[in-house]
Each structure stands twice: as structure tokens, then as C-alpha cells.
N, C-alpha and C. Protein backbone atom coordinates (compact mmCIF):
# COMPACT_ATOMS: atom_id res chain seq x y z
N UNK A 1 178.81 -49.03 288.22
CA UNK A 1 178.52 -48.97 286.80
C UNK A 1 177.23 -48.17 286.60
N UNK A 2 177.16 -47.00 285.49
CA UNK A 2 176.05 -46.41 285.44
C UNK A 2 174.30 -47.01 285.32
N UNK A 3 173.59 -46.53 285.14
CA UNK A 3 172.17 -47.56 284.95
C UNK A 3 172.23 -47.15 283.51
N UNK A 4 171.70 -47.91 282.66
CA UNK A 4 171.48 -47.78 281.02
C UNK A 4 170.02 -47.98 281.07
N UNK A 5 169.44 -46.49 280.24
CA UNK A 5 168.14 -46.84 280.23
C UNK A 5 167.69 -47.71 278.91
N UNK A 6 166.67 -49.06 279.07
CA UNK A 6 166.22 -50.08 278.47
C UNK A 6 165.66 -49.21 276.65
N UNK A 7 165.35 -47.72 277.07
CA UNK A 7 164.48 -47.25 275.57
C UNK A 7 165.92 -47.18 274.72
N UNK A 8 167.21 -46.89 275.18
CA UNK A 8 168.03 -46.28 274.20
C UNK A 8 168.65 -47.43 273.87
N UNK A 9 168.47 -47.32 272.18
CA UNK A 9 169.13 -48.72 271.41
C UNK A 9 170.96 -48.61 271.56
N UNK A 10 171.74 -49.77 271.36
CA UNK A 10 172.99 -49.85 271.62
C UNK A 10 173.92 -48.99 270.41
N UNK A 11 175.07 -48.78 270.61
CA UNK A 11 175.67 -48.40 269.35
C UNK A 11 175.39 -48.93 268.44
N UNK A 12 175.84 -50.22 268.25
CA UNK A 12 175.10 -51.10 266.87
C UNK A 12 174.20 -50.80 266.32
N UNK A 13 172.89 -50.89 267.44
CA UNK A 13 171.66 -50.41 266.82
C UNK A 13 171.62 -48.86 265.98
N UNK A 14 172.46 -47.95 266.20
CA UNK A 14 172.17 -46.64 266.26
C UNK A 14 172.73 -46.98 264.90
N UNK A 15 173.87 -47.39 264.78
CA UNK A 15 174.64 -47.74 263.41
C UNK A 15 173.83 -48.04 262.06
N UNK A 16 173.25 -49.10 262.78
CA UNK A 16 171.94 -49.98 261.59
C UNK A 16 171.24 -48.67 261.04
N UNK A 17 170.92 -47.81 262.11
CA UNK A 17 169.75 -46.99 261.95
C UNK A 17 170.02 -46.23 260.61
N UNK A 18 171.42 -45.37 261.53
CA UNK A 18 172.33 -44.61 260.34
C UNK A 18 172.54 -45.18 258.69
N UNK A 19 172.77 -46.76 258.78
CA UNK A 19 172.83 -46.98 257.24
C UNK A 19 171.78 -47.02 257.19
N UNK A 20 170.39 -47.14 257.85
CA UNK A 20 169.14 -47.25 256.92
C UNK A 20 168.22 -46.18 256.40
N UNK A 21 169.26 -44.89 256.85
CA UNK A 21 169.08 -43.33 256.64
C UNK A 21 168.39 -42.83 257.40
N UNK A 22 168.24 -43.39 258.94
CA UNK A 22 166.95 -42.84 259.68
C UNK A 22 167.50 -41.55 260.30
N UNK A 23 167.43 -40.43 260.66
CA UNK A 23 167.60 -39.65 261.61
C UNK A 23 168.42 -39.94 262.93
N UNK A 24 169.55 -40.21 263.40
CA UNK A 24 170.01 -40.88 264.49
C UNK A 24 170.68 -39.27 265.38
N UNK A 25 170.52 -38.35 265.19
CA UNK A 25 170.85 -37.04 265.62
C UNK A 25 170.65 -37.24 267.35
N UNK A 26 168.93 -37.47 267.39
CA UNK A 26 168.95 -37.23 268.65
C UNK A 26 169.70 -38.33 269.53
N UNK A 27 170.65 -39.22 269.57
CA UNK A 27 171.53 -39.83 270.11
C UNK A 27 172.68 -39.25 270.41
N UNK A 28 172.69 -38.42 269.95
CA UNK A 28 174.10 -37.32 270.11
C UNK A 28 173.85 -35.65 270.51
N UNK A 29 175.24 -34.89 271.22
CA UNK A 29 174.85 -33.66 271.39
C UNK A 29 175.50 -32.98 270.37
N UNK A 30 175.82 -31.50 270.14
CA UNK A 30 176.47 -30.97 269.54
C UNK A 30 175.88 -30.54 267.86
N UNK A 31 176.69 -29.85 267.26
CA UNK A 31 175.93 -29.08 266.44
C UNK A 31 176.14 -29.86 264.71
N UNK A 32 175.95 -31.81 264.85
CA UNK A 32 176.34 -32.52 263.64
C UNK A 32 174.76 -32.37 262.80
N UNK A 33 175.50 -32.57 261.40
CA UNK A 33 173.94 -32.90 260.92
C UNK A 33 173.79 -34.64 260.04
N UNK A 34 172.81 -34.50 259.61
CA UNK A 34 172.33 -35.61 259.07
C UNK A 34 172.86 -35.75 257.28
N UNK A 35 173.77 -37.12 257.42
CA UNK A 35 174.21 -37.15 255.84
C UNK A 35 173.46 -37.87 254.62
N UNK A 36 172.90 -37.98 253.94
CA UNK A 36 172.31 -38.87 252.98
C UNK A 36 172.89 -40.39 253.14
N UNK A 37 173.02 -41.66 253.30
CA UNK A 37 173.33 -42.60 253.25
C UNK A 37 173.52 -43.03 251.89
N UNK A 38 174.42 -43.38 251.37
CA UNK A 38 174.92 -43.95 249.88
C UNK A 38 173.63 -45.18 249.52
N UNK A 39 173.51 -45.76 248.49
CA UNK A 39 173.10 -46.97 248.49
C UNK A 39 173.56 -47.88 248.91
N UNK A 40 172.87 -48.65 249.91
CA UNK A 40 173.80 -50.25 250.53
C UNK A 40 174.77 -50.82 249.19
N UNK A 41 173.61 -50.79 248.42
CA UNK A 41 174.38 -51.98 247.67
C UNK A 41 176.15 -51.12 246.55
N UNK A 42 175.99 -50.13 246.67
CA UNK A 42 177.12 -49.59 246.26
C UNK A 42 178.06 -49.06 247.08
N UNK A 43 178.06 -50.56 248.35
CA UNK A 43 179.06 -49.94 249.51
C UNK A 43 180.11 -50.82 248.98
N UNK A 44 181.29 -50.59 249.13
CA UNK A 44 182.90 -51.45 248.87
C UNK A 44 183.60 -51.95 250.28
N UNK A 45 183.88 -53.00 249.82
CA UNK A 45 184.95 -53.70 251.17
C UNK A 45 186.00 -53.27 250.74
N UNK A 46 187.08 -52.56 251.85
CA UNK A 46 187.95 -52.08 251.36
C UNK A 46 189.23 -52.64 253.09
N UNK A 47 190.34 -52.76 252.57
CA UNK A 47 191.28 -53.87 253.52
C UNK A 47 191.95 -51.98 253.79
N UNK A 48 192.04 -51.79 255.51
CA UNK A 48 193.28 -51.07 255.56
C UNK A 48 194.42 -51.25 256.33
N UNK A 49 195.01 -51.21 256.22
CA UNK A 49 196.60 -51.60 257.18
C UNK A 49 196.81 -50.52 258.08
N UNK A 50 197.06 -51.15 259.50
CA UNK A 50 197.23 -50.17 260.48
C UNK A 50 198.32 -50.75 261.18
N UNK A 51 199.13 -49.61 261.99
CA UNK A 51 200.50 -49.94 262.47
C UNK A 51 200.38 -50.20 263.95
N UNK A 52 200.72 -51.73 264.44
CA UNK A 52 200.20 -51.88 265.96
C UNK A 52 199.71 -50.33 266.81
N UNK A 53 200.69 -49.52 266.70
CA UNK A 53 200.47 -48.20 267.86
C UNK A 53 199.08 -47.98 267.43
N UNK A 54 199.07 -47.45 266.00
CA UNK A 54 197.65 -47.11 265.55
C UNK A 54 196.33 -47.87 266.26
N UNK A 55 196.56 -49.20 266.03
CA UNK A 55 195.32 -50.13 266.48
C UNK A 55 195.06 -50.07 268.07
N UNK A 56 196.43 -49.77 268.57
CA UNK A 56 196.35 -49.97 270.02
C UNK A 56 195.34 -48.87 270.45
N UNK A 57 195.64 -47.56 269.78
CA UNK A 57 194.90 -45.78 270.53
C UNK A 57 193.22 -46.36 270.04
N UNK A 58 193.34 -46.83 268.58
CA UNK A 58 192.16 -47.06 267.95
C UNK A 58 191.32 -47.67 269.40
N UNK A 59 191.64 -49.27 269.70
CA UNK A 59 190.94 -49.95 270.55
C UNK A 59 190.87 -49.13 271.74
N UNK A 60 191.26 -48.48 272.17
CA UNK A 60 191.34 -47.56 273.33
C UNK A 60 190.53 -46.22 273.18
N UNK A 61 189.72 -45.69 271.87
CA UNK A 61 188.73 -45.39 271.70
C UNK A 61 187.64 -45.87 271.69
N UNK A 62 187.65 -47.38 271.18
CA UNK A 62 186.27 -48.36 271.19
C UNK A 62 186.26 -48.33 272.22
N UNK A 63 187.13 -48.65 273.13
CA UNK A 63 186.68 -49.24 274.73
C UNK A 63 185.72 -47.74 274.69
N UNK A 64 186.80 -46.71 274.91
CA UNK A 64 186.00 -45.50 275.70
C UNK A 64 184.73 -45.16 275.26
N UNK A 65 183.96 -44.91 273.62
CA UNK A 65 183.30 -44.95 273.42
C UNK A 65 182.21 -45.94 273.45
N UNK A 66 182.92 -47.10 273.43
CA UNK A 66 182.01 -48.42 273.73
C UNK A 66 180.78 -48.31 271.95
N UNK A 67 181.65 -48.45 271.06
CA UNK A 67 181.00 -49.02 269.30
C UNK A 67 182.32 -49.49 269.07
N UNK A 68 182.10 -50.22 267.59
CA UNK A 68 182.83 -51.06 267.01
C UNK A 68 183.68 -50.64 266.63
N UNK A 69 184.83 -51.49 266.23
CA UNK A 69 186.21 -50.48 265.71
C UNK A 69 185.72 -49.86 264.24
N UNK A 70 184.72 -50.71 263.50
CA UNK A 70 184.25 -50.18 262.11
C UNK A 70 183.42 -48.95 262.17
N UNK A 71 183.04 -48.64 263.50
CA UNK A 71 182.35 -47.54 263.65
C UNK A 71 182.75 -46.46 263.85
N UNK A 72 183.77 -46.13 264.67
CA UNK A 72 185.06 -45.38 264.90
C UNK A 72 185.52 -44.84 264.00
N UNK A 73 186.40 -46.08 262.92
CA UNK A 73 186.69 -45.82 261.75
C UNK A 73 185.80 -44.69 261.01
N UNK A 74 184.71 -45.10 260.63
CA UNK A 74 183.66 -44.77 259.74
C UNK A 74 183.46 -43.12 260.46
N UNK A 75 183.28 -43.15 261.57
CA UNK A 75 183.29 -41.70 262.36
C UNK A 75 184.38 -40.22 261.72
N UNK A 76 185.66 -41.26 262.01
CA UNK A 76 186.96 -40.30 261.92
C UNK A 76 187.09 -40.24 260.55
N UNK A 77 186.76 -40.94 259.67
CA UNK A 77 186.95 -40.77 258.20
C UNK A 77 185.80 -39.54 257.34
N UNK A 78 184.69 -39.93 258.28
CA UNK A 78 183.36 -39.13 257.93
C UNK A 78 184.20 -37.33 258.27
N UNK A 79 184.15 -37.54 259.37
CA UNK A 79 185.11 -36.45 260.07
C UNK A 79 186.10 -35.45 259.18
N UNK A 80 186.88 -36.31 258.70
CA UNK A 80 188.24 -36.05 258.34
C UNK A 80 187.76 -35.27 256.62
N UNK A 81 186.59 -36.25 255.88
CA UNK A 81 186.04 -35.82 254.80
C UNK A 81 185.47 -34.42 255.05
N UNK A 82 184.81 -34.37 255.61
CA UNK A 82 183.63 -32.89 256.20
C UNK A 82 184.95 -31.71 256.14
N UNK A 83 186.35 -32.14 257.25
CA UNK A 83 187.24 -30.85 257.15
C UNK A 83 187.67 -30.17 255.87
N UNK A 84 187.62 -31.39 254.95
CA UNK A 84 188.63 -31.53 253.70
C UNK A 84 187.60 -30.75 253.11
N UNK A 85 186.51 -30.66 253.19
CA UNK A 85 185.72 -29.65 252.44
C UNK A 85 185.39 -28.11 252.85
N UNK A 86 185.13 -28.13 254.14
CA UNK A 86 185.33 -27.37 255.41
C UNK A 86 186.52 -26.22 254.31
N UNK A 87 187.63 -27.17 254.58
CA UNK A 87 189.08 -26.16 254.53
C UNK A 87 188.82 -25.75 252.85
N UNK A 88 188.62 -26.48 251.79
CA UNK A 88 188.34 -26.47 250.41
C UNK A 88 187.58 -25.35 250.31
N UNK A 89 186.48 -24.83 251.36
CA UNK A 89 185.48 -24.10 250.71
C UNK A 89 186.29 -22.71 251.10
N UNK A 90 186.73 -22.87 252.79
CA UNK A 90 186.93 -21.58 252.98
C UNK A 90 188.37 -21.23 252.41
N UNK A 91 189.10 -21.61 251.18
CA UNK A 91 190.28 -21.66 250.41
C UNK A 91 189.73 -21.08 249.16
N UNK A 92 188.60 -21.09 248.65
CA UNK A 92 187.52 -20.87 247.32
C UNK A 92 187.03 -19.34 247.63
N UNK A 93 187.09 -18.92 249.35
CA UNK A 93 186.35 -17.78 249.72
C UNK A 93 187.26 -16.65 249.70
């Protein structure tokens, strides 16, 4: 099993960080940037339905990444938003 160094906070932690709008960049490589965080208090609980297969690949990303399935989620949706604009802009060009 690899050694984990004691300074780097856990996914969770990195998570917290992210809703509390801190800079969490340098935890990651690659060319993402930093999003404004909504107001906590104008966040919504929202129920989604997933089809066993779905949940199964899902948990099989948590494992691999090792964060929460809400984090994942929150990842691929963040993701999926960014293209939808991505493709929107260069459709406008």
C-alpha cells in the first residue's frame, strides 16, 4: 500500500475546502480552474434515481478514486455543465 503523506488533507477535506471557496487547485494536475462556490445556504437537496448498472460503475469510481459517491457525482455533473457551454460557445462562433 502506498505511504500517504500526513500534510495532504483527505478527499473530504479537499471537498469542505471547495464549498468554502478556498483554492483547492493545487490538489490536482491538469489544466482545471477555480469556480465561484454558490451560497451554502442556496444549495438544494435534490433525490436522483440511478439504475443498479449505473450505481455499480459509479461505486467502482469511488473505490478507484477513493471520495464520496456525492463527490463524483458533483465532479461529472460540474464536468458535463462546463461541456454544455464549451459546445454552446463554440456553436455561437
Amino acid at each position: 500500500m502506498p505511504k500517504i503523506a500526513e500534510n495532504i488533507p483527505t478527499a473530504d477535506e479537499i471537498a469542505d475546502m471547495a464549498d468554502r471557496g478556498e483554492d483547492i487547485s493545487k490538489f490536482f494536475t491538469g489544466n482545471g480552474r477555480m469556480k465561484t462556490p454558490l451560497n451554502k445556504a442556496k444549495m438544494q437537496w435534490v433525490n436522483v434515481d440511478f439504475t443498479p448498472e449505473m450505481l455499480y460503475e459509479l461505486d467502482n469510481i469511488v473505490r478507484e478514486v477513493n471520495i464520496s459517491r456525492q463527490a463524483v457525482i458533483k465532479m461529472y455533473m460540474r464536468q458535463a455543465i462546463d461541456q454544455y457551454y464549451m459546445a454552446k460557445k463554440a456553436m455561437a462562433s
